[in-house]
PDB file of N, CA and C in Angstrom:
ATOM      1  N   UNK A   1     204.950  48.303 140.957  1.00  0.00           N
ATOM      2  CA  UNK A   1     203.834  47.368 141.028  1.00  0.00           C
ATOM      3  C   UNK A   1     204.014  46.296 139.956  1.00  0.00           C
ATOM      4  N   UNK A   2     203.842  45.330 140.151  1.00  0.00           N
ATOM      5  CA  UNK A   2     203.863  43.823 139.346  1.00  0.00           C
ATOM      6  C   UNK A   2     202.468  43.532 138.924  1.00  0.00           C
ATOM      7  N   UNK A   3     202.371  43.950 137.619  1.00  0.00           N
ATOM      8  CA  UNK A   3     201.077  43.782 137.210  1.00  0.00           C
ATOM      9  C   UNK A   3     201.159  41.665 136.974  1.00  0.00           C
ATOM     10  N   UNK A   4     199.803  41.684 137.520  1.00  0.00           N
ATOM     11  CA  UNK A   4     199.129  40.083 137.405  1.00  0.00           C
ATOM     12  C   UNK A   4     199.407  39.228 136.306  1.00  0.00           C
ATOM     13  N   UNK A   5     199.981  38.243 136.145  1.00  0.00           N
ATOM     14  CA  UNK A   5     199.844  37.623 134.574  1.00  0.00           C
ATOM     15  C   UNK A   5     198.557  37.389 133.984  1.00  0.00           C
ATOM     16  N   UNK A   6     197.708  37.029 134.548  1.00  0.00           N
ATOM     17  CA  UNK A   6     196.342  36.800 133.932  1.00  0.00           C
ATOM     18  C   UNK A   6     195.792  37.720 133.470  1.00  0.00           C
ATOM     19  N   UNK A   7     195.974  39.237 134.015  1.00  0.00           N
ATOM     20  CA  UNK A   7     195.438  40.884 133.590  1.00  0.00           C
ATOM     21  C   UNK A   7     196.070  41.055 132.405  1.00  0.00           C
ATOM     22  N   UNK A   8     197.563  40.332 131.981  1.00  0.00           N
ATOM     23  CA  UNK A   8     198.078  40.413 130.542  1.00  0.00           C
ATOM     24  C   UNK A   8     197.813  39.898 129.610  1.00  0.00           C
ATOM     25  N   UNK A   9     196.771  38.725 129.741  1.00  0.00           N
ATOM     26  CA  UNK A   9     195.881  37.926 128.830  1.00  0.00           C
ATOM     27  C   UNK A   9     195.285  38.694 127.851  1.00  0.00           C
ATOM     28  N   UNK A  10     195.410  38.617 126.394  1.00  0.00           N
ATOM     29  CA  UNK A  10     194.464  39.223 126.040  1.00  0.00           C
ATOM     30  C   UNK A  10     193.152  38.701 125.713  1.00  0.00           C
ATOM     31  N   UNK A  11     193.056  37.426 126.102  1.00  0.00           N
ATOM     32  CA  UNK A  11     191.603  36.898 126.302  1.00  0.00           C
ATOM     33  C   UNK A  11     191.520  35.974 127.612  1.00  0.00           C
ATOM     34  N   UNK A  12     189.772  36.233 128.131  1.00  0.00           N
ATOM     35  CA  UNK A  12     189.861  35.470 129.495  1.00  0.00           C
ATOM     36  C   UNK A  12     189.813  33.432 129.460  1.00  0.00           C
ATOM     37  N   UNK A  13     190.644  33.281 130.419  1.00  0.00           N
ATOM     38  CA  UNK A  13     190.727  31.956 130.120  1.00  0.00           C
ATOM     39  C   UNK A  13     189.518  31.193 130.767  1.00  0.00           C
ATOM     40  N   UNK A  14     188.383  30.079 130.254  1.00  0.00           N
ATOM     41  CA  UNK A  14     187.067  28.954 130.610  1.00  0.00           C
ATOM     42  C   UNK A  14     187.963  28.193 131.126  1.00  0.00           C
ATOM     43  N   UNK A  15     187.953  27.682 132.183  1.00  0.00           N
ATOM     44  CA  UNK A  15     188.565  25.955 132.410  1.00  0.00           C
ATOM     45  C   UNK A  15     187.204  25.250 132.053  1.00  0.00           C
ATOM     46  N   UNK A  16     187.872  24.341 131.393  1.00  0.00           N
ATOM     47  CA  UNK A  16     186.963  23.394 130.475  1.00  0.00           C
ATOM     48  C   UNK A  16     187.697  21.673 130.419  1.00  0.00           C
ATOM     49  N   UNK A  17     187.164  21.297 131.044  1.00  0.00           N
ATOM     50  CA  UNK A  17     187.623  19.541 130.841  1.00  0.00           C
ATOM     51  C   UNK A  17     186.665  19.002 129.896  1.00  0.00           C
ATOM     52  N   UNK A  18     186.856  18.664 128.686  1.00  0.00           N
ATOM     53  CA  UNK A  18     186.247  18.064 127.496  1.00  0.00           C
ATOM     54  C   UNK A  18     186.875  17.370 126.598  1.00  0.00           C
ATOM     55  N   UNK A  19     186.332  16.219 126.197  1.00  0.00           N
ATOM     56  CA  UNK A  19     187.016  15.138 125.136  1.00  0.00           C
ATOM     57  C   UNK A  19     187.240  16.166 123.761  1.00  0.00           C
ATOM     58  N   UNK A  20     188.643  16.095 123.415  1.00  0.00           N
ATOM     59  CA  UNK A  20     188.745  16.640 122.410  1.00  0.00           C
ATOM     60  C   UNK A  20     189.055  15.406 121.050  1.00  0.00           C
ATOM     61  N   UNK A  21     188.637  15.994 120.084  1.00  0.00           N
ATOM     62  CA  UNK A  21     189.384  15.401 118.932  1.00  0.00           C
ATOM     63  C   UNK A  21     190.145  16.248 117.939  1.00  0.00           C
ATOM     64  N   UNK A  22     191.000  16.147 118.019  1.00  0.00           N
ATOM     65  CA  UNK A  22     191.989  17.091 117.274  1.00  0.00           C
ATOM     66  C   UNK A  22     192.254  16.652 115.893  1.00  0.00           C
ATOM     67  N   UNK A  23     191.671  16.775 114.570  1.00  0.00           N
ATOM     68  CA  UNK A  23     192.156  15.851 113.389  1.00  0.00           C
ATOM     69  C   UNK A  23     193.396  16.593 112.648  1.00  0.00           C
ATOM     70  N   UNK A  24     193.991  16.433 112.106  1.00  0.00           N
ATOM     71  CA  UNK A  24     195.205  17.021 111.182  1.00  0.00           C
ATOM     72  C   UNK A  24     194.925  17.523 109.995  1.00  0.00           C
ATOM     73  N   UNK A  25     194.572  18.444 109.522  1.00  0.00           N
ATOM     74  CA  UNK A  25     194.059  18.336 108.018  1.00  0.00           C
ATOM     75  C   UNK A  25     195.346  19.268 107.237  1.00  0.00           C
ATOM     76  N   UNK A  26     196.438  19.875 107.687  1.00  0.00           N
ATOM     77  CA  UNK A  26     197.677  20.337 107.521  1.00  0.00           C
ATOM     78  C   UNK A  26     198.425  20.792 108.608  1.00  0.00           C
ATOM     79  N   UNK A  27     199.919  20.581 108.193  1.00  0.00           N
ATOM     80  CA  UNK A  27     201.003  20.794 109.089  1.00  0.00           C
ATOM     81  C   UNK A  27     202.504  20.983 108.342  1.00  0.00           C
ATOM     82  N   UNK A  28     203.151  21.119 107.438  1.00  0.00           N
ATOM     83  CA  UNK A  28     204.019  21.016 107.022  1.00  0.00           C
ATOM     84  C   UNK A  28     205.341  20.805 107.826  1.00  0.00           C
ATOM     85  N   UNK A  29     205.093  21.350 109.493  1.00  0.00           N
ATOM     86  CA  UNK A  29     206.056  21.127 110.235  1.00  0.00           C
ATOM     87  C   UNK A  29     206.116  19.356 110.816  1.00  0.00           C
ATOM     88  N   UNK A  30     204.858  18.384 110.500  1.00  0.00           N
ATOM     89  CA  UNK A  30     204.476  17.549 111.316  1.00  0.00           C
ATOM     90  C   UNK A  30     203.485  16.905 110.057  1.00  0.00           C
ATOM     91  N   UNK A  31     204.279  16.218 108.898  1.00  0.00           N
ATOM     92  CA  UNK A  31     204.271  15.427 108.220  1.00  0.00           C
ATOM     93  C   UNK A  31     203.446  14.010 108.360  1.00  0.00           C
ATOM     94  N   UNK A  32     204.007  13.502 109.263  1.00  0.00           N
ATOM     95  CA  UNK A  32     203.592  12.149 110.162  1.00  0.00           C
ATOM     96  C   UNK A  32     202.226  12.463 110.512  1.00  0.00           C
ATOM     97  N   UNK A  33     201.505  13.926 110.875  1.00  0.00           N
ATOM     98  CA  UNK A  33     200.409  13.812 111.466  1.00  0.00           C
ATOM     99  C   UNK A  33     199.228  14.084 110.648  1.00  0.00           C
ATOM    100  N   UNK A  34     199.685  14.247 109.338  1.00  0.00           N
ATOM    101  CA  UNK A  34     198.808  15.149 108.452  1.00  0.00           C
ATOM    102  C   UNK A  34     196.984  13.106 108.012  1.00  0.00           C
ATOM    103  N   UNK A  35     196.234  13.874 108.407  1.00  0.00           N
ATOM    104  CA  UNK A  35     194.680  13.045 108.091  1.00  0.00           C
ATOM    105  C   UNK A  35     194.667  12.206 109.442  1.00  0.00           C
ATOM    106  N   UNK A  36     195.914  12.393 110.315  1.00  0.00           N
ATOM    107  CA  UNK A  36     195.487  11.448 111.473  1.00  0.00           C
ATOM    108  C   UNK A  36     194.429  12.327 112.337  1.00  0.00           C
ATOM    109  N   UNK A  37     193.680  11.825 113.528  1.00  0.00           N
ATOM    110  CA  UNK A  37     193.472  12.605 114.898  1.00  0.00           C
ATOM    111  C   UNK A  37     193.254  11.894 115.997  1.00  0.00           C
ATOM    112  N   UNK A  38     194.142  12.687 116.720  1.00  0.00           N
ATOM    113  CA  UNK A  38     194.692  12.714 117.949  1.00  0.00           C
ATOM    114  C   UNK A  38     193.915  13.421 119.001  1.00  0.00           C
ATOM    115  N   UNK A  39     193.305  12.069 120.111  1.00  0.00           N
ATOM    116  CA  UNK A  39     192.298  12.562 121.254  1.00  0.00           C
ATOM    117  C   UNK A  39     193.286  12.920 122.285  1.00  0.00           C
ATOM    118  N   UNK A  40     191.936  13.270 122.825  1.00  0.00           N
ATOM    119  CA  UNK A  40     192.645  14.307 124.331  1.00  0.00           C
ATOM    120  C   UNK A  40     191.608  14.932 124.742  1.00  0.00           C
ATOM    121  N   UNK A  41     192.128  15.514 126.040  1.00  0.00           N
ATOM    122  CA  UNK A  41     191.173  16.460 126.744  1.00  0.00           C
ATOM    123  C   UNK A  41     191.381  17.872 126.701  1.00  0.00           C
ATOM    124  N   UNK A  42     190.580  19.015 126.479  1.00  0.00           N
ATOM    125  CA  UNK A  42     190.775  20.313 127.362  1.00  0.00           C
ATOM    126  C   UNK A  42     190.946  20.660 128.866  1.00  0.00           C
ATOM    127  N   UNK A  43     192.096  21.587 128.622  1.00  0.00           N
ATOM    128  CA  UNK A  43     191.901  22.089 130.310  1.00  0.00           C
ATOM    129  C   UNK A  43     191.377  23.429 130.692  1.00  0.00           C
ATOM    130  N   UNK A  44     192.018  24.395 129.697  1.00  0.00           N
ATOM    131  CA  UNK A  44     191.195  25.201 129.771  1.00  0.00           C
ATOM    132  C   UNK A  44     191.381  26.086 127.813  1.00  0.00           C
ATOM    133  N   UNK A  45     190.402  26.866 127.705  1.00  0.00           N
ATOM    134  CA  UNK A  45     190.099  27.109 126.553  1.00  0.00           C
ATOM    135  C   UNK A  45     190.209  28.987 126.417  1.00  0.00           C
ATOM    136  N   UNK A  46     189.859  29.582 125.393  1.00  0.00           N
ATOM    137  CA  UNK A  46     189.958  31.179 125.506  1.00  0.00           C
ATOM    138  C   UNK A  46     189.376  31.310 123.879  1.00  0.00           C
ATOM    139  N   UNK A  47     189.108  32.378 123.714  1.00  0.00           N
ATOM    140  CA  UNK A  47     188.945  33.129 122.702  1.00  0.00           C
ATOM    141  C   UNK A  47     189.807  33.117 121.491  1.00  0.00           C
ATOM    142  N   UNK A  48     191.616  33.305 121.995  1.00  0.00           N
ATOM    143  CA  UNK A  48     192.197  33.090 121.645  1.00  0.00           C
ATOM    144  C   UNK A  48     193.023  31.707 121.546  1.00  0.00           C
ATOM    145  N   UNK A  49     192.531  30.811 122.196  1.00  0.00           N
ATOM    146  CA  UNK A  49     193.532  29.359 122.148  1.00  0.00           C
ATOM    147  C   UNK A  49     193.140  28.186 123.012  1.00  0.00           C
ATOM    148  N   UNK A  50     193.840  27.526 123.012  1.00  0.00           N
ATOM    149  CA  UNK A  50     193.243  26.292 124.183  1.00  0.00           C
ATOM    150  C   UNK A  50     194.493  25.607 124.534  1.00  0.00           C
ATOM    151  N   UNK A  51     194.467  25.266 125.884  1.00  0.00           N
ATOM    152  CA  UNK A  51     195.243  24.088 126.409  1.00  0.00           C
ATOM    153  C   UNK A  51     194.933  22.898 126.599  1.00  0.00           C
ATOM    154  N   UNK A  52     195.587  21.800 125.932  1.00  0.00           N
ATOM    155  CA  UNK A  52     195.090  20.620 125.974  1.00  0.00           C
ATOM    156  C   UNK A  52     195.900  19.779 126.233  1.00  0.00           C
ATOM    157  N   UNK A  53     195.541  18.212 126.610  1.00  0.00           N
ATOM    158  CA  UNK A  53     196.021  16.844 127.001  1.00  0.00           C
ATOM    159  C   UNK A  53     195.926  16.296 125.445  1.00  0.00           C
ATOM    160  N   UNK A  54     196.786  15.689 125.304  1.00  0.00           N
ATOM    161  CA  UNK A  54     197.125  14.973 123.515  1.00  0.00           C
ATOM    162  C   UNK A  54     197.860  13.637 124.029  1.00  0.00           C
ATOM    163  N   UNK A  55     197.770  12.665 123.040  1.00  0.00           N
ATOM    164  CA  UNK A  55     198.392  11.147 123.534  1.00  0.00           C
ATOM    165  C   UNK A  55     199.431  11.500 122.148  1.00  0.00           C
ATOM    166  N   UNK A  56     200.079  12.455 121.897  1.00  0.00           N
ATOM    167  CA  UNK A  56     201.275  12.585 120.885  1.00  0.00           C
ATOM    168  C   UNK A  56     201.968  13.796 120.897  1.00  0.00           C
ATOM    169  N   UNK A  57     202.894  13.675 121.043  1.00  0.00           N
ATOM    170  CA  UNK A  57     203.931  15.364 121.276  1.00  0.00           C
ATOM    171  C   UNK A  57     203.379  15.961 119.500  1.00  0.00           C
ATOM    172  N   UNK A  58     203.355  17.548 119.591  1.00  0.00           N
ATOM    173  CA  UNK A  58     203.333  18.489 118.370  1.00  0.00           C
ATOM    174  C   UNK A  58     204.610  19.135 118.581  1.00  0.00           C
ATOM    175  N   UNK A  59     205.478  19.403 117.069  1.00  0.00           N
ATOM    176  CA  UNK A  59     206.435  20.106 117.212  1.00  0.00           C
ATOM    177  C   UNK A  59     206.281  21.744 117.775  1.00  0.00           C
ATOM    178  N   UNK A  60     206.945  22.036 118.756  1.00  0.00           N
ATOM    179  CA  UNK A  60     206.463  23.689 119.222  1.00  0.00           C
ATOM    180  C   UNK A  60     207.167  24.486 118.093  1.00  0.00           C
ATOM    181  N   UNK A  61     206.105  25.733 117.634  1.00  0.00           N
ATOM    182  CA  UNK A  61     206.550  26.590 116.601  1.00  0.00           C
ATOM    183  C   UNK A  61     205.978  26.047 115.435  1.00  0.00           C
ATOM    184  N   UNK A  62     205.254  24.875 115.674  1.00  0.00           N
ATOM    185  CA  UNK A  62     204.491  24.430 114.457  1.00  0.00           C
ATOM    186  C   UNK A  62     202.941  24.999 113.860  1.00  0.00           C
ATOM    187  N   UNK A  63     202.964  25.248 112.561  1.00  0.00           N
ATOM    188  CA  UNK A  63     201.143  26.015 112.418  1.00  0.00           C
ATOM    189  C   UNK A  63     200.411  24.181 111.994  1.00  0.00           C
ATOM    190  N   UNK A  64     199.040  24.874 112.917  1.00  0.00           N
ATOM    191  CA  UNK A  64     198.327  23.767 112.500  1.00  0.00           C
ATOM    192  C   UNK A  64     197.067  24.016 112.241  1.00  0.00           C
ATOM    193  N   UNK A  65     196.445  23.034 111.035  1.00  0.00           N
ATOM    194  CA  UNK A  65     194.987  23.449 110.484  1.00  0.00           C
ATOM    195  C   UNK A  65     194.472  22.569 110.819  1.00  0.00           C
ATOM    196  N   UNK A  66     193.029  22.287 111.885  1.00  0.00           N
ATOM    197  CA  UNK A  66     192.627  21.379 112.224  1.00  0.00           C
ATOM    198  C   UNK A  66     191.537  21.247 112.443  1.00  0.00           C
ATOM    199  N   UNK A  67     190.549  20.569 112.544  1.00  0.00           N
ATOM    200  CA  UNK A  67     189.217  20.339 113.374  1.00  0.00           C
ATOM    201  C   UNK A  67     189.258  19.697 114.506  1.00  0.00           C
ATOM    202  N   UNK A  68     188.615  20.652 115.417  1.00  0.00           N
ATOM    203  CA  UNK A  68     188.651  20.540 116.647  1.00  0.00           C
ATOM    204  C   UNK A  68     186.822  20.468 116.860  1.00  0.00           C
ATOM    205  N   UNK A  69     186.775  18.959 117.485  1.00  0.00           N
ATOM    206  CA  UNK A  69     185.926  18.756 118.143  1.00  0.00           C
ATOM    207  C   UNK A  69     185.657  18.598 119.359  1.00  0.00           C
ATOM    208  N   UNK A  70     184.604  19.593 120.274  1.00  0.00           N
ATOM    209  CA  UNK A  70     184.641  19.046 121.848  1.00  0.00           C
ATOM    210  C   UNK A  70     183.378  18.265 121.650  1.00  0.00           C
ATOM    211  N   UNK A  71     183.466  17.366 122.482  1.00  0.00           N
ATOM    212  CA  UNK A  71     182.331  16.478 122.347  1.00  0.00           C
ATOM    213  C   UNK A  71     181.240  16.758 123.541  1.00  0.00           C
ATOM    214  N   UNK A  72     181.502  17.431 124.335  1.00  0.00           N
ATOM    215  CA  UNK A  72     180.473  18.091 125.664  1.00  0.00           C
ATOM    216  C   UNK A  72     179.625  19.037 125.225  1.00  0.00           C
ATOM    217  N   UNK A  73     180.519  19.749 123.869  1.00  0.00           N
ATOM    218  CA  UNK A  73     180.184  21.323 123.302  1.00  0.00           C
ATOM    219  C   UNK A  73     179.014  21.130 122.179  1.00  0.00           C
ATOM    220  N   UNK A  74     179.201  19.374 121.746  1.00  0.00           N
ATOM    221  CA  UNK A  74     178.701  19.053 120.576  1.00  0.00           C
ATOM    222  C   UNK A  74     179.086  19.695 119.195  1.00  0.00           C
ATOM    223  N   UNK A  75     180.393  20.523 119.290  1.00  0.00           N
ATOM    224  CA  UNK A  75     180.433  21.643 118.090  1.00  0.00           C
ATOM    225  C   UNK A  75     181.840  21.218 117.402  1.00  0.00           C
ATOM    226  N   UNK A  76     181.919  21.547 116.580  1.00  0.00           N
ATOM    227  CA  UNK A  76     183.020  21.358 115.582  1.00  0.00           C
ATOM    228  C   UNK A  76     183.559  22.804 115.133  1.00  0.00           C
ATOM    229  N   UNK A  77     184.931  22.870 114.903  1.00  0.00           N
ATOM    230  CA  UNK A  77     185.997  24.055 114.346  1.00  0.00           C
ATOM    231  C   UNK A  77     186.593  23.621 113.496  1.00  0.00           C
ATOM    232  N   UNK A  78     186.853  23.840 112.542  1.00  0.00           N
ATOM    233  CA  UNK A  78     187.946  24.720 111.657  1.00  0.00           C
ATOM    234  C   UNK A  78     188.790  25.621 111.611  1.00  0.00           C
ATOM    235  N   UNK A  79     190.140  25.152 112.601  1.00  0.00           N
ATOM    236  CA  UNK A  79     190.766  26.466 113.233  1.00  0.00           C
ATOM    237  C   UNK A  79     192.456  25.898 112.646  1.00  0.00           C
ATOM    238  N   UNK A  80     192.892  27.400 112.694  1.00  0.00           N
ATOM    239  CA  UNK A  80     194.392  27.125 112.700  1.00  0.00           C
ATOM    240  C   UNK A  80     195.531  27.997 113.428  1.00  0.00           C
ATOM    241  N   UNK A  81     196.222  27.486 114.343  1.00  0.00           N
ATOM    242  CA  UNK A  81     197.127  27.522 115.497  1.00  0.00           C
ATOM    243  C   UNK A  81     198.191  27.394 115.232  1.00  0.00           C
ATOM    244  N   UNK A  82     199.038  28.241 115.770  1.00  0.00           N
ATOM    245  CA  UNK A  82     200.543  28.151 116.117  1.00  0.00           C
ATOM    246  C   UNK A  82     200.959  27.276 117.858  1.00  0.00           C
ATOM    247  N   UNK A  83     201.165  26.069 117.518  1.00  0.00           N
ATOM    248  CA  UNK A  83     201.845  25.516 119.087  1.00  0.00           C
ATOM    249  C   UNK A  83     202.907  26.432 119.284  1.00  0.00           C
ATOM    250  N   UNK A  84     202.385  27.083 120.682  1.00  0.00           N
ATOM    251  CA  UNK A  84     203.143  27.594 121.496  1.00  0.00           C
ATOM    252  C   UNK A  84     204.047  26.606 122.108  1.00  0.00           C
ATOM    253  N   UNK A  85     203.484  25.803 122.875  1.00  0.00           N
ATOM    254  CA  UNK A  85     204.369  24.812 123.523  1.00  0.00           C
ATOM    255  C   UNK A  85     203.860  23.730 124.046  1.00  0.00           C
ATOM    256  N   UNK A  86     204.862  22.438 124.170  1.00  0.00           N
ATOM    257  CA  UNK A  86     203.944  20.881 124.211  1.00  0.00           C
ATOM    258  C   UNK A  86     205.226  20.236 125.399  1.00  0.00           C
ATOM    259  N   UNK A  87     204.667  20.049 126.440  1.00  0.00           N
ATOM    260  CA  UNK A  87     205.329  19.232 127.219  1.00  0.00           C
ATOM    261  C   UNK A  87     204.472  17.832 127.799  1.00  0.00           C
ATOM    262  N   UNK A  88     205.970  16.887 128.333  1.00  0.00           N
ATOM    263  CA  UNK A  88     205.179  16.034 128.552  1.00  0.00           C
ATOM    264  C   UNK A  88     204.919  16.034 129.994  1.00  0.00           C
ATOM    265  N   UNK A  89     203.430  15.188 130.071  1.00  0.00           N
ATOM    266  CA  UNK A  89     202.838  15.721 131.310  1.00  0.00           C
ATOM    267  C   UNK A  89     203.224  14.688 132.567  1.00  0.00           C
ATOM    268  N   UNK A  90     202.587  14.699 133.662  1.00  0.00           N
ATOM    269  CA  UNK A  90     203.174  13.638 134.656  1.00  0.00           C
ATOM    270  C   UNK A  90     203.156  12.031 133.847  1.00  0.00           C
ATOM    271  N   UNK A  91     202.126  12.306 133.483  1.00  0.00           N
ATOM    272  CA  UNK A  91     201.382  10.765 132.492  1.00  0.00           C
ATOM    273  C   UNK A  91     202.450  10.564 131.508  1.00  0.00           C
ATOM    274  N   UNK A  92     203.555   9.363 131.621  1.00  0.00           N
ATOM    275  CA  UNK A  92     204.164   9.158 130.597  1.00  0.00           C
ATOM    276  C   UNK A  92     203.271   9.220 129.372  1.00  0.00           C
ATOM    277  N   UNK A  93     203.763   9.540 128.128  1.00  0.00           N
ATOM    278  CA  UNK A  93     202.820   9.186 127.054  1.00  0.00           C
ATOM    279  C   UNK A  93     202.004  10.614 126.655  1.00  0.00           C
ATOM    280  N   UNK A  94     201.783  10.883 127.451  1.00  0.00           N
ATOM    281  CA  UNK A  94     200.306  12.401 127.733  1.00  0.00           C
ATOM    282  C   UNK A  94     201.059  13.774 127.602  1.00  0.00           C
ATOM    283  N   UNK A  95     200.418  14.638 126.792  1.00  0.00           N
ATOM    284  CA  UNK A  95     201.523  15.827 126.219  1.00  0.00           C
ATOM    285  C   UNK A  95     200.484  16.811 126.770  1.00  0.00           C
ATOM    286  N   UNK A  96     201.266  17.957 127.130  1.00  0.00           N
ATOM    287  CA  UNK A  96     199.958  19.263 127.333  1.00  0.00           C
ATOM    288  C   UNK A  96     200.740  20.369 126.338  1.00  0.00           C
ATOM    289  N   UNK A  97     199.654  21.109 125.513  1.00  0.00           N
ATOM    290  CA  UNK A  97     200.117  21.422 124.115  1.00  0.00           C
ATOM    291  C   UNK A  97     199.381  22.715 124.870  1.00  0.00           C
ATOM    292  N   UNK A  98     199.777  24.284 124.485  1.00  0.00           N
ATOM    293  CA  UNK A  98     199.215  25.128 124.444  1.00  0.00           C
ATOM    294  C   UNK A  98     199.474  25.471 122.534  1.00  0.00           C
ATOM    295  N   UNK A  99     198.447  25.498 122.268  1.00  0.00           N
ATOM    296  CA  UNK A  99     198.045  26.105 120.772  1.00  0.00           C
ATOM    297  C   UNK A  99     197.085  27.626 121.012  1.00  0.00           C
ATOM    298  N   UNK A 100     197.917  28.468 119.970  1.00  0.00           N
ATOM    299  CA  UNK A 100     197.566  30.460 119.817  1.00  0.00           C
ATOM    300  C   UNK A 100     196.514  30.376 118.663  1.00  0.00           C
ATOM    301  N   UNK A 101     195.427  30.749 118.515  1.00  0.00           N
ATOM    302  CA  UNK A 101     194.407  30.546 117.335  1.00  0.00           C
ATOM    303  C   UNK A 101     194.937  31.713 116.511  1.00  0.00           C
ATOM    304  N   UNK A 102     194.902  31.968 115.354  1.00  0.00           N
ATOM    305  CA  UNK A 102     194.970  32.755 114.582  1.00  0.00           C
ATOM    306  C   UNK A 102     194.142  32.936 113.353  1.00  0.00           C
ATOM    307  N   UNK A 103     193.944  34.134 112.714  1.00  0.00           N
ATOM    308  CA  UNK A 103     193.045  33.993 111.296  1.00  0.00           C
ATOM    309  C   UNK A 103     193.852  33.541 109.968  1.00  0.00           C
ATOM    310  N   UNK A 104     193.591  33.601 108.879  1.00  0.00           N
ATOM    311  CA  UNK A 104     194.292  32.863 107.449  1.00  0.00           C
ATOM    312  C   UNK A 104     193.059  34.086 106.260  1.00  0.00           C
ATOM    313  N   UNK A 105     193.900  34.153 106.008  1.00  0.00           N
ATOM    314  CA  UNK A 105     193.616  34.965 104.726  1.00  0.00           C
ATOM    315  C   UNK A 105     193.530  34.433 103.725  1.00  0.00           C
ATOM    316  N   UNK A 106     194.036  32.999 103.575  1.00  0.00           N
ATOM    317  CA  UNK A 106     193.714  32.522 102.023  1.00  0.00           C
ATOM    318  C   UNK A 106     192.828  31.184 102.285  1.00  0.00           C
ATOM    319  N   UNK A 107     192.208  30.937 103.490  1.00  0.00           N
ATOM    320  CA  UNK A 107     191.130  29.979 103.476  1.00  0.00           C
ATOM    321  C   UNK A 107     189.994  30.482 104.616  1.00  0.00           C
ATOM    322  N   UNK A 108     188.726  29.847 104.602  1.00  0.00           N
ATOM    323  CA  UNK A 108     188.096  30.287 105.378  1.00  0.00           C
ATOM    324  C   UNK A 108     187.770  29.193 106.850  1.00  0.00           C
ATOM    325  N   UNK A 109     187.932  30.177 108.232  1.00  0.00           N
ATOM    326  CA  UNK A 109     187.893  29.407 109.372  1.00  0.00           C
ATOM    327  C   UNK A 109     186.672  29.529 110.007  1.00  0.00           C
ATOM    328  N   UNK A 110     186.838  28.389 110.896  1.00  0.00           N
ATOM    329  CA  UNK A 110     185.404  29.025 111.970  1.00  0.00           C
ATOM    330  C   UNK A 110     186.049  29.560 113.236  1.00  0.00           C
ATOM    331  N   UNK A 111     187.033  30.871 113.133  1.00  0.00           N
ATOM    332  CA  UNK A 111     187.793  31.242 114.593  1.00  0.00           C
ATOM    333  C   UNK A 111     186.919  32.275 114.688  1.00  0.00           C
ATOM    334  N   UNK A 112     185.827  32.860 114.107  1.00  0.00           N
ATOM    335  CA  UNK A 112     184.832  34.013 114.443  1.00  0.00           C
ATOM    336  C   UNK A 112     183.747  33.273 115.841  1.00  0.00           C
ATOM    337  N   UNK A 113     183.689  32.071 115.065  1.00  0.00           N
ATOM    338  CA  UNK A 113     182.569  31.294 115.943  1.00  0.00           C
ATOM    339  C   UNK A 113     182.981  30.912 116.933  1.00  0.00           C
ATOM    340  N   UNK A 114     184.131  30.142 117.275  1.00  0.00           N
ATOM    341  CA  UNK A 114     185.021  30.118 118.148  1.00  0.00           C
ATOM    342  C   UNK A 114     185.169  31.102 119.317  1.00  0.00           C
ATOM    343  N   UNK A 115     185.370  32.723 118.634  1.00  0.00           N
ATOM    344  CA  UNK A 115     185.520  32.982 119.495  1.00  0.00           C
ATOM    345  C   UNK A 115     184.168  33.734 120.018  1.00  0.00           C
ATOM    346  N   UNK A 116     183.273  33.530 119.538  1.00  0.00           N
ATOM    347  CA  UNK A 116     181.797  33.839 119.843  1.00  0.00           C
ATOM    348  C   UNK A 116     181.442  33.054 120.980  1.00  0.00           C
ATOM    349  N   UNK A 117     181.912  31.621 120.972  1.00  0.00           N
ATOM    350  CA  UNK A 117     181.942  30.581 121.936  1.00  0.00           C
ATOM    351  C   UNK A 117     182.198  31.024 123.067  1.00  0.00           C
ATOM    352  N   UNK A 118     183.403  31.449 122.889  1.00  0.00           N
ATOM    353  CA  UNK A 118     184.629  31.540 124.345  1.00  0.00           C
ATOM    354  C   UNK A 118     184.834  33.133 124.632  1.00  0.00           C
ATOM    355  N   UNK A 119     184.307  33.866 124.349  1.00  0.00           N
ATOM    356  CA  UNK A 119     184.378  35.258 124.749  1.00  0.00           C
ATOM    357  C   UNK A 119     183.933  35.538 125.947  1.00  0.00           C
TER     358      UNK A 119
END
């Protein structure tokens, strides 16, 4: 039997189309991006992570500390992610980034609330 990919999720995925704002507040892999932010949309979101539309490629394998604003959600994060992976999308220009949320032990996040959100 071929178990389902989605049953291997360990969190369930929201499809969510929402203006994101992604700001940079560290990256050491992605220098260039550090106090900028970079809009875009959600496509879909989780507990654990989100997939999004970005108007700038992220290096994949990169950690990132960021505030993430949806603007539908009205809410703001303090989260930090490992890009899984960033391709570019049909839309010259337009990147779809999957970012893995994770916790940090030496600063404090809002990935509790987060995932209070999206559970």
């Amino acid at each position: 039997m071929v178990e389902n990919y989605e049953e291997r999720r360990a969190h369930r995925r929201f499809e969510l189309a929402d203006e994101i704002n992604l700001k940079i507040v560290f990256s050491s892999e992605n220098p260039g991006l550090l106090g900028r932010t970079l809009d875009g949309s959600t496509l879909d979101v989780s507990a654990g992570g989100l997939r999004i539309l970005l108007n700038h490629p992220i290096k994949v394998d990169s950690v990132l500390d960021v505030w993430v604003t949806l603007k539908e959600q009205r809410r703001k994060f303090f989260l930090t992610g490992n890009v899984r992976w960033c391709n570019e999308s049909d839309k010259p220009g337009i990147y779809q980034v999957g970012l893995i949320l994770r916790e940090r032990t030496d600063t404090v996040t809002d990935l509790r609330s987060w995932q209070e959100t999206f559970k």
